[in-house]
C-alpha atoms as a PDB file:
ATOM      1  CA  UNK A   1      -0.782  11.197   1.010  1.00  0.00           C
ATOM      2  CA  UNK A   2      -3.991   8.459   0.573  1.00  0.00           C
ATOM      3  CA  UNK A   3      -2.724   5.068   2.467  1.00  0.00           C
ATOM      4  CA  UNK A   4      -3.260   1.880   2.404  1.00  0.00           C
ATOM      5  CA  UNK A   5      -3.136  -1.222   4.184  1.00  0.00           C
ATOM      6  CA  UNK A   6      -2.306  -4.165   3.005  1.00  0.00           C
ATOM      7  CA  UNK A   7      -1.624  -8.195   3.823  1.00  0.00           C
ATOM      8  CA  UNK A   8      -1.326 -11.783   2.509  1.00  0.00           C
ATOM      9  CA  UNK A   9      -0.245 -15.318   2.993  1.00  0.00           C
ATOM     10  CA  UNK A  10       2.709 -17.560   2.039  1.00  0.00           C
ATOM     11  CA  UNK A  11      -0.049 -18.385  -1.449  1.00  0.00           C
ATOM     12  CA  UNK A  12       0.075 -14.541  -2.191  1.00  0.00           C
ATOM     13  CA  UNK A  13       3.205 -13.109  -1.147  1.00  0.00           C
ATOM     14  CA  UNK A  14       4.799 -12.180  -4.659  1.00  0.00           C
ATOM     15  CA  UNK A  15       1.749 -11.001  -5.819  1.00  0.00           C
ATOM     16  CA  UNK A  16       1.483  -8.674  -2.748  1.00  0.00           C
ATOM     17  CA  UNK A  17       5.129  -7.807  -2.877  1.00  0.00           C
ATOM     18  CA  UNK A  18       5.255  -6.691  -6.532  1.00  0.00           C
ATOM     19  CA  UNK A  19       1.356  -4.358  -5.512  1.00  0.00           C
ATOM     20  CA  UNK A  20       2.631  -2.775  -3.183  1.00  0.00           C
ATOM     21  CA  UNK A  21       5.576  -1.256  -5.342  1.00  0.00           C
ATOM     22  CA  UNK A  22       2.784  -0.679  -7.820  1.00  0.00           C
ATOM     23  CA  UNK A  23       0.264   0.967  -5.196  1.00  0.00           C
ATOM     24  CA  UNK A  24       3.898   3.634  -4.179  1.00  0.00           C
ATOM     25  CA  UNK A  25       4.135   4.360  -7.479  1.00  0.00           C
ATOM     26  CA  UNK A  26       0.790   5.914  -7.566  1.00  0.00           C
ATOM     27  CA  UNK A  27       1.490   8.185  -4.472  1.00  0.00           C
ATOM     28  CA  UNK A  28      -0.331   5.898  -2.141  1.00  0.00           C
ATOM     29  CA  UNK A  29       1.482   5.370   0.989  1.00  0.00           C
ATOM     30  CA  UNK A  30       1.267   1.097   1.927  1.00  0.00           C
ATOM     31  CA  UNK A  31       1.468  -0.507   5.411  1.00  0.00           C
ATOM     32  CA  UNK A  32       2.273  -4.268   5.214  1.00  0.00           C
ATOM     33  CA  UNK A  33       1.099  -6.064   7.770  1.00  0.00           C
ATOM     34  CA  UNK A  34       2.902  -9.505   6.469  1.00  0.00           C
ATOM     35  CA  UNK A  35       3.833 -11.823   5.947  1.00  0.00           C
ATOM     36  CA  UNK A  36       7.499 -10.320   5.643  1.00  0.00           C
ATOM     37  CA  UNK A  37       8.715 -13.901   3.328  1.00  0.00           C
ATOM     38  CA  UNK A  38       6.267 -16.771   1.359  1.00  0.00           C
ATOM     39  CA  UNK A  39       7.500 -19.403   3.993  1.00  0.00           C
ATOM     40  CA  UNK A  40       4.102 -21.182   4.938  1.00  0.00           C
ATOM     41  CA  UNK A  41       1.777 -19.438   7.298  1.00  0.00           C
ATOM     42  CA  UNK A  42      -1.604 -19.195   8.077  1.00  0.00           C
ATOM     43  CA  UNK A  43      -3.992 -16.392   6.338  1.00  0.00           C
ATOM     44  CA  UNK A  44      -6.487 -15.477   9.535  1.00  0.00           C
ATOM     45  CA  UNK A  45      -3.434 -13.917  11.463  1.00  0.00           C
ATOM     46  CA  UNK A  46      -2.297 -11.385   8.884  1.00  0.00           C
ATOM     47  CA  UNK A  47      -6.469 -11.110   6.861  1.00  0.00           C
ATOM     48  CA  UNK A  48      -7.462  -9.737  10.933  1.00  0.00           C
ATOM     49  CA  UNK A  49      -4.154  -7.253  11.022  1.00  0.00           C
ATOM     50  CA  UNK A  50      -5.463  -5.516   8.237  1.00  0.00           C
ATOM     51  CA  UNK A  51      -9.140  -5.696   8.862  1.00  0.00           C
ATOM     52  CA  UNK A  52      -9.136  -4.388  11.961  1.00  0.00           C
ATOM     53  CA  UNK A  53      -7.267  -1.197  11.129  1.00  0.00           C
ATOM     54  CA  UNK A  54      -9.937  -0.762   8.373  1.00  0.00           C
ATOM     55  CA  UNK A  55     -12.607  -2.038  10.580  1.00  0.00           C
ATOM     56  CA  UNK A  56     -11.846   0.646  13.450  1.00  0.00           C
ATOM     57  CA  UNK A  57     -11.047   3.311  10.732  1.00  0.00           C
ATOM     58  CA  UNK A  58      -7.428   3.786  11.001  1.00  0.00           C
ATOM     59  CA  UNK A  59      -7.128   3.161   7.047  1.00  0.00           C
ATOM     60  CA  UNK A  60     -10.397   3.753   5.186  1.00  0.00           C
ATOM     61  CA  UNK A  61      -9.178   0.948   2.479  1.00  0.00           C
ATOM     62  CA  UNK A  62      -7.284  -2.261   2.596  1.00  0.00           C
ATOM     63  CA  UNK A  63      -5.919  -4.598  -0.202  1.00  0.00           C
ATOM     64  CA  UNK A  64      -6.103  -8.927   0.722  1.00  0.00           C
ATOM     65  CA  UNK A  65      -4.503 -11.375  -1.434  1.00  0.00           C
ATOM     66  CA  UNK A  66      -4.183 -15.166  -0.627  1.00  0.00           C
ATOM     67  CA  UNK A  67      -4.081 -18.323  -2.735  1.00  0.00           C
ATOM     68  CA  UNK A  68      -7.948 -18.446  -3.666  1.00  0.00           C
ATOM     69  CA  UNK A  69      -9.221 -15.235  -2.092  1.00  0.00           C
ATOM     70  CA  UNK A  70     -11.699 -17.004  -0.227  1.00  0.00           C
ATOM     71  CA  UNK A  71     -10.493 -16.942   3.307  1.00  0.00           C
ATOM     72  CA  UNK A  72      -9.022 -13.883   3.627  1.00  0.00           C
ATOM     73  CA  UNK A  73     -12.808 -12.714   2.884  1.00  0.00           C
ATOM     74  CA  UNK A  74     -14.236 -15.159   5.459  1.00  0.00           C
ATOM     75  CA  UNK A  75     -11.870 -13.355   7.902  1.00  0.00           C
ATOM     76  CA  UNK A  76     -12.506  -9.529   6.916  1.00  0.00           C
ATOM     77  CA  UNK A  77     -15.957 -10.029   6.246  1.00  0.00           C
ATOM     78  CA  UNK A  78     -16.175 -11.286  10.574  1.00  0.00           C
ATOM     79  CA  UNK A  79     -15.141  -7.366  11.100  1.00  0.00           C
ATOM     80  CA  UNK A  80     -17.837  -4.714  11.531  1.00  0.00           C
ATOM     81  CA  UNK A  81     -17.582  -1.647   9.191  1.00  0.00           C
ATOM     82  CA  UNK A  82     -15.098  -4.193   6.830  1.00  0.00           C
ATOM     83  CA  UNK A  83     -16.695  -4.809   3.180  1.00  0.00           C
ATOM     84  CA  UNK A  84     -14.240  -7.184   1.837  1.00  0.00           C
ATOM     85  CA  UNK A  85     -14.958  -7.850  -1.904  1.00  0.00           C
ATOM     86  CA  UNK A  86     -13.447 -10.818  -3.405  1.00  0.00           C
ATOM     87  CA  UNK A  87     -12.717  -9.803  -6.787  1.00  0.00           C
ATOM     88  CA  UNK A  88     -11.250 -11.936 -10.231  1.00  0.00           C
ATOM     89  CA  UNK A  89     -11.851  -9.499 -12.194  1.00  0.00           C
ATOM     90  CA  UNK A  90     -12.483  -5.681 -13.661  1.00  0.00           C
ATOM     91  CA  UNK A  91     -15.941  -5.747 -13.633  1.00  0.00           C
ATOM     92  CA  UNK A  92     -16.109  -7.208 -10.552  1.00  0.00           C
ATOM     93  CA  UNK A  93     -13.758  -4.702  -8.789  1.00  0.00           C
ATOM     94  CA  UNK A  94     -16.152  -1.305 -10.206  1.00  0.00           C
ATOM     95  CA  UNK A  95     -19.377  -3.051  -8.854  1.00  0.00           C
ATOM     96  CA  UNK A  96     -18.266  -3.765  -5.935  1.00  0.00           C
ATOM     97  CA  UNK A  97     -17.333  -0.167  -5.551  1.00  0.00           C
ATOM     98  CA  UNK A  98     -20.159   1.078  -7.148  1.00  0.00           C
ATOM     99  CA  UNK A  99     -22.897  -0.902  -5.642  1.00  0.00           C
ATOM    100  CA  UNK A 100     -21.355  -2.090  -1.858  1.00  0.00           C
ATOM    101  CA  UNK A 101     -18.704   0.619  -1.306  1.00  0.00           C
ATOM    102  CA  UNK A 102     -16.198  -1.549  -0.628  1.00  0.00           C
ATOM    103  CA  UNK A 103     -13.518  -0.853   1.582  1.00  0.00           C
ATOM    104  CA  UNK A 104     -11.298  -4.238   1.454  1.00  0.00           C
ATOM    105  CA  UNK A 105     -10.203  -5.929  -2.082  1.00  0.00           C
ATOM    106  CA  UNK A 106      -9.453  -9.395  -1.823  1.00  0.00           C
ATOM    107  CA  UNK A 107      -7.443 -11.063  -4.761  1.00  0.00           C
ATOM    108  CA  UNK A 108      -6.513 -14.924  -5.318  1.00  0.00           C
ATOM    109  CA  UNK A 109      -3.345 -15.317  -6.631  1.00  0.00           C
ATOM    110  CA  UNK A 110      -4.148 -18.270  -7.910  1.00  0.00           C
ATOM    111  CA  UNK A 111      -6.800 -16.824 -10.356  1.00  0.00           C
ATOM    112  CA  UNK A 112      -5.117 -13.192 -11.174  1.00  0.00           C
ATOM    113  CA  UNK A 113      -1.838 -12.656 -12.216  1.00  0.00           C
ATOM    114  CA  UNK A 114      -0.105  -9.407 -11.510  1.00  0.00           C
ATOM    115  CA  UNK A 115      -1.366  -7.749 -14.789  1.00  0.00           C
ATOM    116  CA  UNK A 116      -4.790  -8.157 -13.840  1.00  0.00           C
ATOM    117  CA  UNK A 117      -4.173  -6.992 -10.213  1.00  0.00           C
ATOM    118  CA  UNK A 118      -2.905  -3.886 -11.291  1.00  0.00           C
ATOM    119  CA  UNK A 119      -5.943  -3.504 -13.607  1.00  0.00           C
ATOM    120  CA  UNK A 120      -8.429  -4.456 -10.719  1.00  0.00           C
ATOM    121  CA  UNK A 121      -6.820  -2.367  -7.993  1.00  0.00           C
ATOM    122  CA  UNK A 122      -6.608   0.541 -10.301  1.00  0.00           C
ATOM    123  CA  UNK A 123     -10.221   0.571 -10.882  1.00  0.00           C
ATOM    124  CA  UNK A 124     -11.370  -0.178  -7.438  1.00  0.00           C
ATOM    125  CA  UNK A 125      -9.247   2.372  -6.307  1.00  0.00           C
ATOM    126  CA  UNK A 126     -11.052   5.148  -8.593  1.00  0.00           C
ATOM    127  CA  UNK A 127     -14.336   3.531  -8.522  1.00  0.00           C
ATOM    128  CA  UNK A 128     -16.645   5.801  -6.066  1.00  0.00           C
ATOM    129  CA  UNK A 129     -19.775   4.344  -4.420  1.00  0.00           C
ATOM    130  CA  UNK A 130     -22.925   5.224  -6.388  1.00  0.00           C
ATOM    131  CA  UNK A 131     -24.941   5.760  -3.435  1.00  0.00           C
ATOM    132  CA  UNK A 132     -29.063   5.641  -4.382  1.00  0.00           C
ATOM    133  CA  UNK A 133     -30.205   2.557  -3.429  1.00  0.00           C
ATOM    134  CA  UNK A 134     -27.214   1.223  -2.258  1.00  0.00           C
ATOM    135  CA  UNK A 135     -26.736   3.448   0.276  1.00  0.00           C
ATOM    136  CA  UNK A 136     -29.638   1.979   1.918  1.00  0.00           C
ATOM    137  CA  UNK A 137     -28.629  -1.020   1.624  1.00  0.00           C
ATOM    138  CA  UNK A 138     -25.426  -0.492   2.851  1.00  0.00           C
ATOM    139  CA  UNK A 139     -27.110   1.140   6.054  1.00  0.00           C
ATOM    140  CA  UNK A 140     -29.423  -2.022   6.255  1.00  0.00           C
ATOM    141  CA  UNK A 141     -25.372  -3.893   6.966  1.00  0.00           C
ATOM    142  CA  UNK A 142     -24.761  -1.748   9.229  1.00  0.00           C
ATOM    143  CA  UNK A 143     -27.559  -2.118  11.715  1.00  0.00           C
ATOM    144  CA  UNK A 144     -27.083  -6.049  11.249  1.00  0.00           C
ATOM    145  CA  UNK A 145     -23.550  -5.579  12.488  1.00  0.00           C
ATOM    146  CA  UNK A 146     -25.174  -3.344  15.734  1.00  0.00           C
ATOM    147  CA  UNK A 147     -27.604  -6.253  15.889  1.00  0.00           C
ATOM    148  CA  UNK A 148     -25.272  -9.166  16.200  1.00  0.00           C
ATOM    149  CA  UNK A 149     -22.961  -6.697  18.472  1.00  0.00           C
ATOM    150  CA  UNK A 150     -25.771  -6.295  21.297  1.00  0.00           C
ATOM    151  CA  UNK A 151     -26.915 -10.237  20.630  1.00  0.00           C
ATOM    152  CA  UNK A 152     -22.690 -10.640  22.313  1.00  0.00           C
END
């Protein structure tokens, strides 16, 4: 069984709650990493819990969702080997896919109602990378990230 990983704030707690029964009903087996109720919190805690175990390869994909989106990506995009696509829509989700092999979707809930999330997830979970020329790119990433680790 495919798993997944997945987290949010107090801004995107229903929205995660009512994925992850959609992500089970497609077979897919989902850790939560919190928060476990929408009483205020702050996103870095819980965007790093699920990073990490992407970022050090215990889950190969992981599914963000805050109020905007936009910090939760700050926070996964900090992890090496973490691709975290903030994504509003279809098109969006397949390129992201296609063209940067993704391995983190970030949604705002704020911007994409459950409908589209299922609509978005579905795709990006389908989508495979196109490799070509964005497989070089996405090797020219990963010696930035060995870079910036031997500039520490």
């Amino acid at each position: 069984m495919e798993k997944i990983i997945i987290g949010s704030d107090h801004g995107g707690f229903a929205l995660k709650e009512k994925l992850k029964i959609f992500l089970e009903k497609k077979g897919l087996k989902v850790k939560d990493v919190g928060p476990y109720s929408a009483q205020r919190c702050d996103y870095p805690e819980f965007a790093y819990a699920a990073a990490k175990e992407v970022s050090i390869g215990k889950f190969k994909r992981g599914i963000l969702i805050c109020k905007t989106g936009i910090g939760n990506s700050i926070v996964a995009n900090k992890l090496p080997r973490v691709r975290a696509a903030l994504c509003y829509n279809v098109k969006a989700a397949k390129l992201s896919r296609q063209h940067n092999d993704s391995n983190m979707l970030v949604m705002g809930a704020s911007f994409v109602d459950e409908k589209l999330a299922r609509k978005i997830t579905s795709v990006w979970l389908v989508e495979p990378f196109a490799g070509g020329r964005h497989k070089r790119r996405i090797n020219q990433i990963r010696k930035i990230e060995i870079e910036i680790a031997k500039e520490r």
